[in-house]
C-alpha atoms as a PDB file:
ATOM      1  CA  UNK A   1      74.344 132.975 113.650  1.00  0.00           C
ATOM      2  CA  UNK A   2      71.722 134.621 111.140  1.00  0.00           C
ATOM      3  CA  UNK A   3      68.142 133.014 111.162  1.00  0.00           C
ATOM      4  CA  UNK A   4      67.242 132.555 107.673  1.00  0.00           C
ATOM      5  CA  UNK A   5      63.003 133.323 107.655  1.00  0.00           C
ATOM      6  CA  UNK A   6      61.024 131.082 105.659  1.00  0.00           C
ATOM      7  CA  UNK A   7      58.468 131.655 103.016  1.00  0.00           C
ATOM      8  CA  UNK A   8      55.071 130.424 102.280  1.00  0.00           C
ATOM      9  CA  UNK A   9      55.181 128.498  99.158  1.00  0.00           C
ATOM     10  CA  UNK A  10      51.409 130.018  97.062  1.00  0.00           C
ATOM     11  CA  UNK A  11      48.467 127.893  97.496  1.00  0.00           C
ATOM     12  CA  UNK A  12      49.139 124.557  95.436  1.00  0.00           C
ATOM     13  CA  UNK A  13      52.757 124.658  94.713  1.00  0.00           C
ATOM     14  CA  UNK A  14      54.949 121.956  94.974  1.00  0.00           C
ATOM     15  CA  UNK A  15      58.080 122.024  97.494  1.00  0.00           C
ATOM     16  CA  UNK A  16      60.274 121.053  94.422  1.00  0.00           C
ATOM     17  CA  UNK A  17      62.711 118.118  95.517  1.00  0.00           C
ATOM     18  CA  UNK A  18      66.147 119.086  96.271  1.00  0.00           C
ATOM     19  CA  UNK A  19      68.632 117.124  93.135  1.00  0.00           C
ATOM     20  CA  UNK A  20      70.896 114.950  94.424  1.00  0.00           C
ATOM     21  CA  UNK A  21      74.237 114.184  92.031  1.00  0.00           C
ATOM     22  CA  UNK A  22      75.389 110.357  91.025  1.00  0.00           C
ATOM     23  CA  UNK A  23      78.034 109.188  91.614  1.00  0.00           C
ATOM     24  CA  UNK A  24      79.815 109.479  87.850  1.00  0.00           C
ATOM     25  CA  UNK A  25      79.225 113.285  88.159  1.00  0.00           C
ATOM     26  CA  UNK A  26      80.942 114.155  91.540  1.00  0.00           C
ATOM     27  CA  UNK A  27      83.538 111.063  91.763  1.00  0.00           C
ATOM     28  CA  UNK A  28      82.552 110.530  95.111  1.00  0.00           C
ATOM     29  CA  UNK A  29      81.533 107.811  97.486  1.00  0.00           C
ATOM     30  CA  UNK A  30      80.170 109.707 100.332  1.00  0.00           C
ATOM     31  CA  UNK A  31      79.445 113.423 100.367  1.00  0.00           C
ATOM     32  CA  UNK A  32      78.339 115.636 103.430  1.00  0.00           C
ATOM     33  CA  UNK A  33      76.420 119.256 103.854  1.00  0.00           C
ATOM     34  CA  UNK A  34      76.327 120.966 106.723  1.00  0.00           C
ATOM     35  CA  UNK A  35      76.213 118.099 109.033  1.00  0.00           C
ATOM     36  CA  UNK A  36      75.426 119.305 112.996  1.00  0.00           C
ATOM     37  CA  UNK A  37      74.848 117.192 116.505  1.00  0.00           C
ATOM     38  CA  UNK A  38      75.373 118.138 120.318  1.00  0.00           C
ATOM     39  CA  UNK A  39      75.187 116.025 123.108  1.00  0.00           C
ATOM     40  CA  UNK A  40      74.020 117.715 126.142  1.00  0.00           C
ATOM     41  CA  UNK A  41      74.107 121.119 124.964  1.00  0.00           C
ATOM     42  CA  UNK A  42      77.589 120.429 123.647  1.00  0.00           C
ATOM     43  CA  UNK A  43      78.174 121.032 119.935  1.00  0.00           C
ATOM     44  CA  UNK A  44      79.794 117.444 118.500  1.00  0.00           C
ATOM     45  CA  UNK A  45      79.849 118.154 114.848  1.00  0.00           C
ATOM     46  CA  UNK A  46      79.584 122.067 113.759  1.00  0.00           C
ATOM     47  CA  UNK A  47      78.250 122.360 110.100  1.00  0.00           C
ATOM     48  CA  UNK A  48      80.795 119.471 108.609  1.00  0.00           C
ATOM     49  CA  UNK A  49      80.638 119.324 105.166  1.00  0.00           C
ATOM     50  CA  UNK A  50      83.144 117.101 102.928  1.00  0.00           C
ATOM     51  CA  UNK A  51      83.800 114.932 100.263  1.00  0.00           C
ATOM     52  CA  UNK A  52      85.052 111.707 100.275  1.00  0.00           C
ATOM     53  CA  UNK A  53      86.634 110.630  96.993  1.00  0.00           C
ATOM     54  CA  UNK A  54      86.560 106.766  95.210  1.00  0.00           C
ATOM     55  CA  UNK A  55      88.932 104.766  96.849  1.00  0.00           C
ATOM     56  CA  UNK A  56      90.741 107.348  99.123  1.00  0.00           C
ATOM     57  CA  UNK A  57      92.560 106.702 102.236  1.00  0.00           C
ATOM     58  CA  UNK A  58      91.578 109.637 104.922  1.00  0.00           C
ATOM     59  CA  UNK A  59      93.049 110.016 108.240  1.00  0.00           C
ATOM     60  CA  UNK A  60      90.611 111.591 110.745  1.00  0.00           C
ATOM     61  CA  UNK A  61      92.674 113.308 113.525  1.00  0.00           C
ATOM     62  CA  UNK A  62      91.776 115.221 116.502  1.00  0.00           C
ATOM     63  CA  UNK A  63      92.624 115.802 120.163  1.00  0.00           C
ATOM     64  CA  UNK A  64      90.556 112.900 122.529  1.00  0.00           C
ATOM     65  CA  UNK A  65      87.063 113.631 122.776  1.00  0.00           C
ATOM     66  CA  UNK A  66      87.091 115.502 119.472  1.00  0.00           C
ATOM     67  CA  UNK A  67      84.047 113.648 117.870  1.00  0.00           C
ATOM     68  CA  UNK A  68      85.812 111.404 115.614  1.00  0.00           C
ATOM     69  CA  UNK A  69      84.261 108.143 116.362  1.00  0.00           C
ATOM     70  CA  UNK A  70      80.883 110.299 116.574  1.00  0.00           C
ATOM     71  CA  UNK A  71      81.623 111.116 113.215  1.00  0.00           C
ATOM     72  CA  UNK A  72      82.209 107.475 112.027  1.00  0.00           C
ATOM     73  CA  UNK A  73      79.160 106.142 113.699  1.00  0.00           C
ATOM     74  CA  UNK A  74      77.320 108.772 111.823  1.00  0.00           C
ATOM     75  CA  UNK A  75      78.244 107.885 108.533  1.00  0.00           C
ATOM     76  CA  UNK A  76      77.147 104.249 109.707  1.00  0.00           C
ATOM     77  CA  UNK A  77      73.843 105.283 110.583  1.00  0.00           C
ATOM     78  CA  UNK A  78      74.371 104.636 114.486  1.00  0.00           C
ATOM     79  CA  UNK A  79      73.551 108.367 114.968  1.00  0.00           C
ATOM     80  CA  UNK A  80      71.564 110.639 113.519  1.00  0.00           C
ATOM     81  CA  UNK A  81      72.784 114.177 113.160  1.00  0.00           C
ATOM     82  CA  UNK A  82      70.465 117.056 114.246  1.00  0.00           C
ATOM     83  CA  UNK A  83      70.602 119.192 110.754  1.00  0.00           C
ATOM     84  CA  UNK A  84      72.266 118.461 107.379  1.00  0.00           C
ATOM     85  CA  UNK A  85      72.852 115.515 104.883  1.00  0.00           C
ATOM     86  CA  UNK A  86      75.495 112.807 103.968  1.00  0.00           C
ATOM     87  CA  UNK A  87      74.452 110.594 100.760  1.00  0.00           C
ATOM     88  CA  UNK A  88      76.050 107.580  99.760  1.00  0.00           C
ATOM     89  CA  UNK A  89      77.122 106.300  96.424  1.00  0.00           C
ATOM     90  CA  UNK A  90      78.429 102.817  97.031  1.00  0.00           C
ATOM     91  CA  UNK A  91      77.893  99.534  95.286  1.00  0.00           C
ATOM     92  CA  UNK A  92      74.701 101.206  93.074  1.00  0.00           C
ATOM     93  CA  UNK A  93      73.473 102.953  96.042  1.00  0.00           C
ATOM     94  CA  UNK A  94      72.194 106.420  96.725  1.00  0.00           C
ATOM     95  CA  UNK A  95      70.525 106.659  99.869  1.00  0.00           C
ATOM     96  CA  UNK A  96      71.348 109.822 102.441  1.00  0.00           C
ATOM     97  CA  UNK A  97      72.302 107.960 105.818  1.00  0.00           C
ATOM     98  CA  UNK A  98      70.522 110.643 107.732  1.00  0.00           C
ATOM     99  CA  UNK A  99      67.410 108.722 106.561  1.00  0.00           C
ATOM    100  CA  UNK A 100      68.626 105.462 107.081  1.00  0.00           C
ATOM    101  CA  UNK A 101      69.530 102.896 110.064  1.00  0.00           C
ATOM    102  CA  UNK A 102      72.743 101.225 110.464  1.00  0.00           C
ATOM    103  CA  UNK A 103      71.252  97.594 109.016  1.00  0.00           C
ATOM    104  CA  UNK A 104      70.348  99.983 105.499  1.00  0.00           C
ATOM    105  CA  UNK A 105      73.615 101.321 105.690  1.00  0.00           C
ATOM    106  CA  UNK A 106      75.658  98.290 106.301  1.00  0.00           C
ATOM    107  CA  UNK A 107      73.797  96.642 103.463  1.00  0.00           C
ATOM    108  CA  UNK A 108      74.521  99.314 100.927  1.00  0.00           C
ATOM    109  CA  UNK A 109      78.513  98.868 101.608  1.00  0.00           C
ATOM    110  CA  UNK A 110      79.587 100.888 104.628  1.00  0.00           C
ATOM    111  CA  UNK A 111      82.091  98.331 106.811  1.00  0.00           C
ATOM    112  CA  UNK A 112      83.174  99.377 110.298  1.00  0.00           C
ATOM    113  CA  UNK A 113      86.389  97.942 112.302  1.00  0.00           C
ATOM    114  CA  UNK A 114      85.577  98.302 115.583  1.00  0.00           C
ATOM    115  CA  UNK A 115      87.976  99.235 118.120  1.00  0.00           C
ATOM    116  CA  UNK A 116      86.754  96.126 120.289  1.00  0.00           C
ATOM    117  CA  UNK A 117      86.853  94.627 116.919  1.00  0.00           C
ATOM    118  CA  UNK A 118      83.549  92.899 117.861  1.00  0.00           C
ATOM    119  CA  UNK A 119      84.100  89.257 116.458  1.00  0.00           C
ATOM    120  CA  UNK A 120      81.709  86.607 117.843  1.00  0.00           C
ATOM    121  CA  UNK A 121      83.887  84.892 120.673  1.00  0.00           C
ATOM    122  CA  UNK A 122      82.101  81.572 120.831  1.00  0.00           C
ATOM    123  CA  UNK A 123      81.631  80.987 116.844  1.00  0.00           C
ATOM    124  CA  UNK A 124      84.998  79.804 114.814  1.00  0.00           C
ATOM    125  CA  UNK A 125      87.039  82.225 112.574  1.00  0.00           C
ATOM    126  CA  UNK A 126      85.441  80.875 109.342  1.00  0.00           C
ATOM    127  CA  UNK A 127      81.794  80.935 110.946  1.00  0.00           C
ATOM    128  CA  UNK A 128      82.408  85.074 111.859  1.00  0.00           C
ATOM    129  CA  UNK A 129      83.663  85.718 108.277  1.00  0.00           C
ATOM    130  CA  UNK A 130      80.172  83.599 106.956  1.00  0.00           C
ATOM    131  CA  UNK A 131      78.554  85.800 109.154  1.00  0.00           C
ATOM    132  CA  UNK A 132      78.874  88.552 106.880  1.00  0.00           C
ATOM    133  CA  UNK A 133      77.947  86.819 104.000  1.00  0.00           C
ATOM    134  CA  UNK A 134      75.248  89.738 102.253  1.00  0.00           C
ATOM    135  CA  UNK A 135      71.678  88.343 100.809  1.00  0.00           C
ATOM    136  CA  UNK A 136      71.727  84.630 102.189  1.00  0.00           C
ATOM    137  CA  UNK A 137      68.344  82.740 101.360  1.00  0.00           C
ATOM    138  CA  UNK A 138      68.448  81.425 104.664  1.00  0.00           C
ATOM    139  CA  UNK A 139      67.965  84.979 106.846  1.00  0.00           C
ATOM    140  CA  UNK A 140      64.443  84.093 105.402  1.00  0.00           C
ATOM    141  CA  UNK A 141      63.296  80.969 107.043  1.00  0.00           C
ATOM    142  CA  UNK A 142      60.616  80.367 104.907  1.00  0.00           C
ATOM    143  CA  UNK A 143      62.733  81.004 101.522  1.00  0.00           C
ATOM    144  CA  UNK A 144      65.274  79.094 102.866  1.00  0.00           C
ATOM    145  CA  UNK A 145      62.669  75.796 102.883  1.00  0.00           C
ATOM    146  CA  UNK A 146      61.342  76.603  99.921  1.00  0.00           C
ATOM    147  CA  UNK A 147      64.701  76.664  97.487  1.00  0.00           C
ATOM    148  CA  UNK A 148      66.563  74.127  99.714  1.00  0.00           C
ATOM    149  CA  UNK A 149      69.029  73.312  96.914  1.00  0.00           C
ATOM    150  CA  UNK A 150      69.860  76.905  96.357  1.00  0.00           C
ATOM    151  CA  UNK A 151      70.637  77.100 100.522  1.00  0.00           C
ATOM    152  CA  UNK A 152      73.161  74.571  99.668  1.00  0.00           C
ATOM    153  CA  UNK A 153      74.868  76.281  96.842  1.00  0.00           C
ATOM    154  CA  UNK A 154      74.583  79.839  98.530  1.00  0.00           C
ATOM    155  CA  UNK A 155      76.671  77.791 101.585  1.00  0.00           C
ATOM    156  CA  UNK A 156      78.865  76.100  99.457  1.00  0.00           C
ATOM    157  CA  UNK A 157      79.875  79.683  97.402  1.00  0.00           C
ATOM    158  CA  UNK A 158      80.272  81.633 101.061  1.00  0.00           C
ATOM    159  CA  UNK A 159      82.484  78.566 102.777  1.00  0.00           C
ATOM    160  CA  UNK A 160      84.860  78.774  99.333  1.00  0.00           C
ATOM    161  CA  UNK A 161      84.651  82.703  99.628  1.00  0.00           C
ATOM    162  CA  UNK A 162      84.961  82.946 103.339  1.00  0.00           C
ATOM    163  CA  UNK A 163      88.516  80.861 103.127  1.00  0.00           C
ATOM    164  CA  UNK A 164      89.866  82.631  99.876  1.00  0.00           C
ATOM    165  CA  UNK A 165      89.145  85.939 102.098  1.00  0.00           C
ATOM    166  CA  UNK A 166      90.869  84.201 105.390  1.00  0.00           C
ATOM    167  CA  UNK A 167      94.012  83.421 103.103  1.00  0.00           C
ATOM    168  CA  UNK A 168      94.313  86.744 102.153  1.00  0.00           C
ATOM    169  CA  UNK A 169      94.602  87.661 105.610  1.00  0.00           C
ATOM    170  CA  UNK A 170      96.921  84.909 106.479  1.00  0.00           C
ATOM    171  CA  UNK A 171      93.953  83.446 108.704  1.00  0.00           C
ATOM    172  CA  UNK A 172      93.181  79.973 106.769  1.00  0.00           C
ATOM    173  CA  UNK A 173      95.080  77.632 108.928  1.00  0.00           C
ATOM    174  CA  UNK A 174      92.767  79.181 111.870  1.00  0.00           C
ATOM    175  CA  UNK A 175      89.766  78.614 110.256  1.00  0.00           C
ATOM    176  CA  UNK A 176      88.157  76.456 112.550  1.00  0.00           C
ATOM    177  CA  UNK A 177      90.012  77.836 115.947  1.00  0.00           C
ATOM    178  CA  UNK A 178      87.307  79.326 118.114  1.00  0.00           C
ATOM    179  CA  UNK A 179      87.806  83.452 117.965  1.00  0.00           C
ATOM    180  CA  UNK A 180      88.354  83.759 121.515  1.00  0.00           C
ATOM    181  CA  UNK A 181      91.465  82.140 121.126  1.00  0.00           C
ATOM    182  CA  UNK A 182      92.767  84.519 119.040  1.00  0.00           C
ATOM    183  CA  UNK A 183      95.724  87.144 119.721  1.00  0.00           C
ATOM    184  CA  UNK A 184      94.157  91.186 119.338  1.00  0.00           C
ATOM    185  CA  UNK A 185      96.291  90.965 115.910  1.00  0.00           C
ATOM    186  CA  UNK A 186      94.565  87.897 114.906  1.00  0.00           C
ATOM    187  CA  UNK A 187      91.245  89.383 115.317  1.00  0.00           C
ATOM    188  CA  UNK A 188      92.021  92.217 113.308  1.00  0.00           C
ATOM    189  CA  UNK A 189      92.816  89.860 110.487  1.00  0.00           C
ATOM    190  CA  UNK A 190      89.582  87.907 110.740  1.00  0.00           C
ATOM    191  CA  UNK A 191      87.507  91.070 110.955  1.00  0.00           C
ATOM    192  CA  UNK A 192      89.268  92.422 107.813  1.00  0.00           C
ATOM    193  CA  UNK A 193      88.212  88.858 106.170  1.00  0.00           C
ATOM    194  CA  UNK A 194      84.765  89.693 107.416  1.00  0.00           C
ATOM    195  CA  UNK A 195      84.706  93.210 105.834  1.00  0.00           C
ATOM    196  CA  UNK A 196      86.053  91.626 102.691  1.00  0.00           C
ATOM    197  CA  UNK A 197      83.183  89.027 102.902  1.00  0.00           C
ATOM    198  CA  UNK A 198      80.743  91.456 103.102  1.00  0.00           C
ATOM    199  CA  UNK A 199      81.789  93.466  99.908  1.00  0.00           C
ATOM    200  CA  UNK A 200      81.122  96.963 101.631  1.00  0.00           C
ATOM    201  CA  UNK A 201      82.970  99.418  99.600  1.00  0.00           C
ATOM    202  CA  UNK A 202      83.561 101.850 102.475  1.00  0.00           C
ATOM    203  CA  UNK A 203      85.663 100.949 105.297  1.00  0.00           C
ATOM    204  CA  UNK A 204      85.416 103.118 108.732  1.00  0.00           C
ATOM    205  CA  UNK A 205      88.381 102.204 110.909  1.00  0.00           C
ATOM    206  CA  UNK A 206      88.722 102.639 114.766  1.00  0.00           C
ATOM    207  CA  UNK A 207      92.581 102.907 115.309  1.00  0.00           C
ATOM    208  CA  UNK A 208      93.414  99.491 113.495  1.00  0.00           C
ATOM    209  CA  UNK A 209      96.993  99.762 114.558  1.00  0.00           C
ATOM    210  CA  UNK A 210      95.753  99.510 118.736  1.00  0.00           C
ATOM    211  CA  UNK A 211      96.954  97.190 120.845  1.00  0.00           C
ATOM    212  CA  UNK A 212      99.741  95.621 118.440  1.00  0.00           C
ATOM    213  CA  UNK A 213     103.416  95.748 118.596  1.00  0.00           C
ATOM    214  CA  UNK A 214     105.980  97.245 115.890  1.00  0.00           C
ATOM    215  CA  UNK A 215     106.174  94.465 113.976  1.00  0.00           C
ATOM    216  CA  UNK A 216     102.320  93.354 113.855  1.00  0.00           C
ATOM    217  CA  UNK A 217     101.152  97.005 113.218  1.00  0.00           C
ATOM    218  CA  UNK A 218     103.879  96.976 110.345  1.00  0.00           C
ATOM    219  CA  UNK A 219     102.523  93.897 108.903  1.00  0.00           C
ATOM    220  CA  UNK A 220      98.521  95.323 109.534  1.00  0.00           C
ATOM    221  CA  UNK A 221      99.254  98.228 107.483  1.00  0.00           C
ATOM    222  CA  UNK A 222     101.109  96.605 104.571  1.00  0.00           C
ATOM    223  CA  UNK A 223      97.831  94.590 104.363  1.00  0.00           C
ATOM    224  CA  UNK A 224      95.514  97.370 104.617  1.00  0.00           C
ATOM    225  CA  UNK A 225      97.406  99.016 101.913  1.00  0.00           C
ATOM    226  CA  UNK A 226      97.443  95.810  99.969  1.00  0.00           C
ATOM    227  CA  UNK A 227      93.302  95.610  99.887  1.00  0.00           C
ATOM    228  CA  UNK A 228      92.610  99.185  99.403  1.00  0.00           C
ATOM    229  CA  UNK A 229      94.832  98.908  96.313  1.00  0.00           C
ATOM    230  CA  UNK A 230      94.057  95.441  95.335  1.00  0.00           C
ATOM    231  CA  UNK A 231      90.436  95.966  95.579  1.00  0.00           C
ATOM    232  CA  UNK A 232      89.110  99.586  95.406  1.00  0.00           C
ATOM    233  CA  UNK A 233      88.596 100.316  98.693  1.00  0.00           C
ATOM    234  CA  UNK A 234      87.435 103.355 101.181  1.00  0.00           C
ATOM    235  CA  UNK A 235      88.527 104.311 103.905  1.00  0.00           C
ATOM    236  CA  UNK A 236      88.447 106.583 106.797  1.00  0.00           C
ATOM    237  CA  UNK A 237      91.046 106.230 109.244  1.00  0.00           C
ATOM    238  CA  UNK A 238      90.933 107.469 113.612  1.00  0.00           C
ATOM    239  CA  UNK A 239      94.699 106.384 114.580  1.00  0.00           C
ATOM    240  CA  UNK A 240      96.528 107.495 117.378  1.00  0.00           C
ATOM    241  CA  UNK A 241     100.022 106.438 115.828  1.00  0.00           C
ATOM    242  CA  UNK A 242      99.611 109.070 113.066  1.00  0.00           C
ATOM    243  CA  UNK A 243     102.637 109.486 111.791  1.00  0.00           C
ATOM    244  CA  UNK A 244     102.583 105.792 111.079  1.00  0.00           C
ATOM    245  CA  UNK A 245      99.752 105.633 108.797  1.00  0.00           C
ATOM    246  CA  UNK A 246      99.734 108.866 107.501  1.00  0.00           C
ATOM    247  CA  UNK A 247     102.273 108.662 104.194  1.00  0.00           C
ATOM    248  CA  UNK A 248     100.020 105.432 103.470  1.00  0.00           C
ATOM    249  CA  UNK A 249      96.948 108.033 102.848  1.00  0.00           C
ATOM    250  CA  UNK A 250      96.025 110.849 100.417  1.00  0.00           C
ATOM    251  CA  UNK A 251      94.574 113.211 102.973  1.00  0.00           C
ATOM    252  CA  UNK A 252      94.341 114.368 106.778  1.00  0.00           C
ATOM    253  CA  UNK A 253      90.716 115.390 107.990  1.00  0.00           C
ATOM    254  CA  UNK A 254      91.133 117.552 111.663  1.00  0.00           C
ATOM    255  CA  UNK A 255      88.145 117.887 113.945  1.00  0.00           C
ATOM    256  CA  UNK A 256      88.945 120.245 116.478  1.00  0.00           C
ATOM    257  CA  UNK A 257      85.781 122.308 118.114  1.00  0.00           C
ATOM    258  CA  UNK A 258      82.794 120.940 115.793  1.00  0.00           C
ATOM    259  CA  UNK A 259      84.807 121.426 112.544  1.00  0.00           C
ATOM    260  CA  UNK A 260      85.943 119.698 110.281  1.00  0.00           C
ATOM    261  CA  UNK A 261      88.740 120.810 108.443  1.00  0.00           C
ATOM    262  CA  UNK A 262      90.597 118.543 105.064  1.00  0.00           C
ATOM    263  CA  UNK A 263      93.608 119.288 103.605  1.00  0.00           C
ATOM    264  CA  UNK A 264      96.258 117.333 101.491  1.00  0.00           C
ATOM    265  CA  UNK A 265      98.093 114.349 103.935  1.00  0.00           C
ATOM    266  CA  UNK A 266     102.321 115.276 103.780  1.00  0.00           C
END
């Protein structure tokens, strides 16, 4: 690889500030330059560079090991790349998420679904689908005292929210089962609710179709098709059942050695 030499900038000049596009002029929710990381001398991610259009469907394939979770948990801030850039335009943000932690991140609109899906086992369906409620009064304790009656009405709006979002899932008559009881296809529908609850715009999914049968993967899809449509989604998909999902999405990503490589989904 050539090693570009760097100059001196003269006495007194400014580095000038490198111009970052908005959204309305590139169309996109997420775009990446030249994005690098290696884990023990390994190289993960090889100069990836993309762009991820408004209310896509991707599907990220690559042999096991590839980096394709790596790759997800970078765009969610979980890792930081060694070299390049990925900036966000989501729900009025842009922020690069090389800069940012996974909190900042989450709060500007990037939603993950977990492959251990992650609910909270000893809190009810509705209470993990409040828990994503974004910009309570009461994660201040002090605010929260302060405009009691506003606490109440913040509640009030999330509880109504939180079961419109479980019906739309087909979760409502569950709402007040404890999650651990749940079936794996279950918990996929409550952490859907729970991305829905917390309005994030871009959705990072972990093989969403894992661990269900024919007909429960079937059903999955139709509603993951149903809320990207339905409500403007994101999102990047890792599945292993690939030719399942793929006619459901606009393009297939491959990561094979470091690189990234899009193309048109068949």
């Amino acid at each position: 690889m050539r090693t570009m030499r760097s100059q001196a900038l003269p006495m007194g000049k400014a580095i000038p500030a490198a111009r970052v596009p908005d959204r309305q002029a590139t169309g996109c929710v997420a775009k990446a330059e030249g994005v690098g990381l290696s884990f023990g001398g390994q190289r993960i991610l090889d100069q990836v560079s993309f762009s991820l259009l408004a209310r896509s469907a991707i599907l990220l394939r690559g042999d096991n090991g590839a980096g394709k979770t790596t790759l997800l948990n970078v765009l969610s801030g979980f890792v930081r790349p060694d070299f390049g850039r990925i900036h966000l335009w989501i729900n009025g943000s842009n922020l690069d998420v090389t800069r940012c932690d996974p909190v900042e991140v989450a709060r500007a609109g990037v939603g993950r679904l977990w492959q251990d899906i992650r609910l909270f086992p000893t809190m009810t369906v509705i209470e993990n689908v409040l828990a994503a409620t974004p910009g309570f009064v009461t994660q201040n304790s002090i605010s929260a005292l302060v405009a009691w009656s506003r606490v109440r009405r913040q509640e009030k709006d999330a509880r109504q929210e939180a079961m419109e979002n479980l019906r739309r899932v087909g979760m409502e008559d569950l709402a007040s089962s404890s999650a651990d009881k749940l079936s794996v296809g279950q918990m996929k529908r409550v952490a859907i609710a729970r991305l829905l609850q917390s309005n994030a715009e871009l959705w990072l999914l972990d093989e969403p179709l894992a661990g269900l049968d024919k007909g429960s993967a079937d059903s999955f899809m139709v509603l993951l098709d149903e809320v990207r449509r339905l409500h403007g989604k994101t999102f990047v998909l890792i599945e292993h059942q690939h030719e399942r999902i793929a006619p459901t999405c606009d393009e297939t990503w491959y990561l094979a050695d470091g690189v990234l490589r899009t193309g048109r989904s068949s």
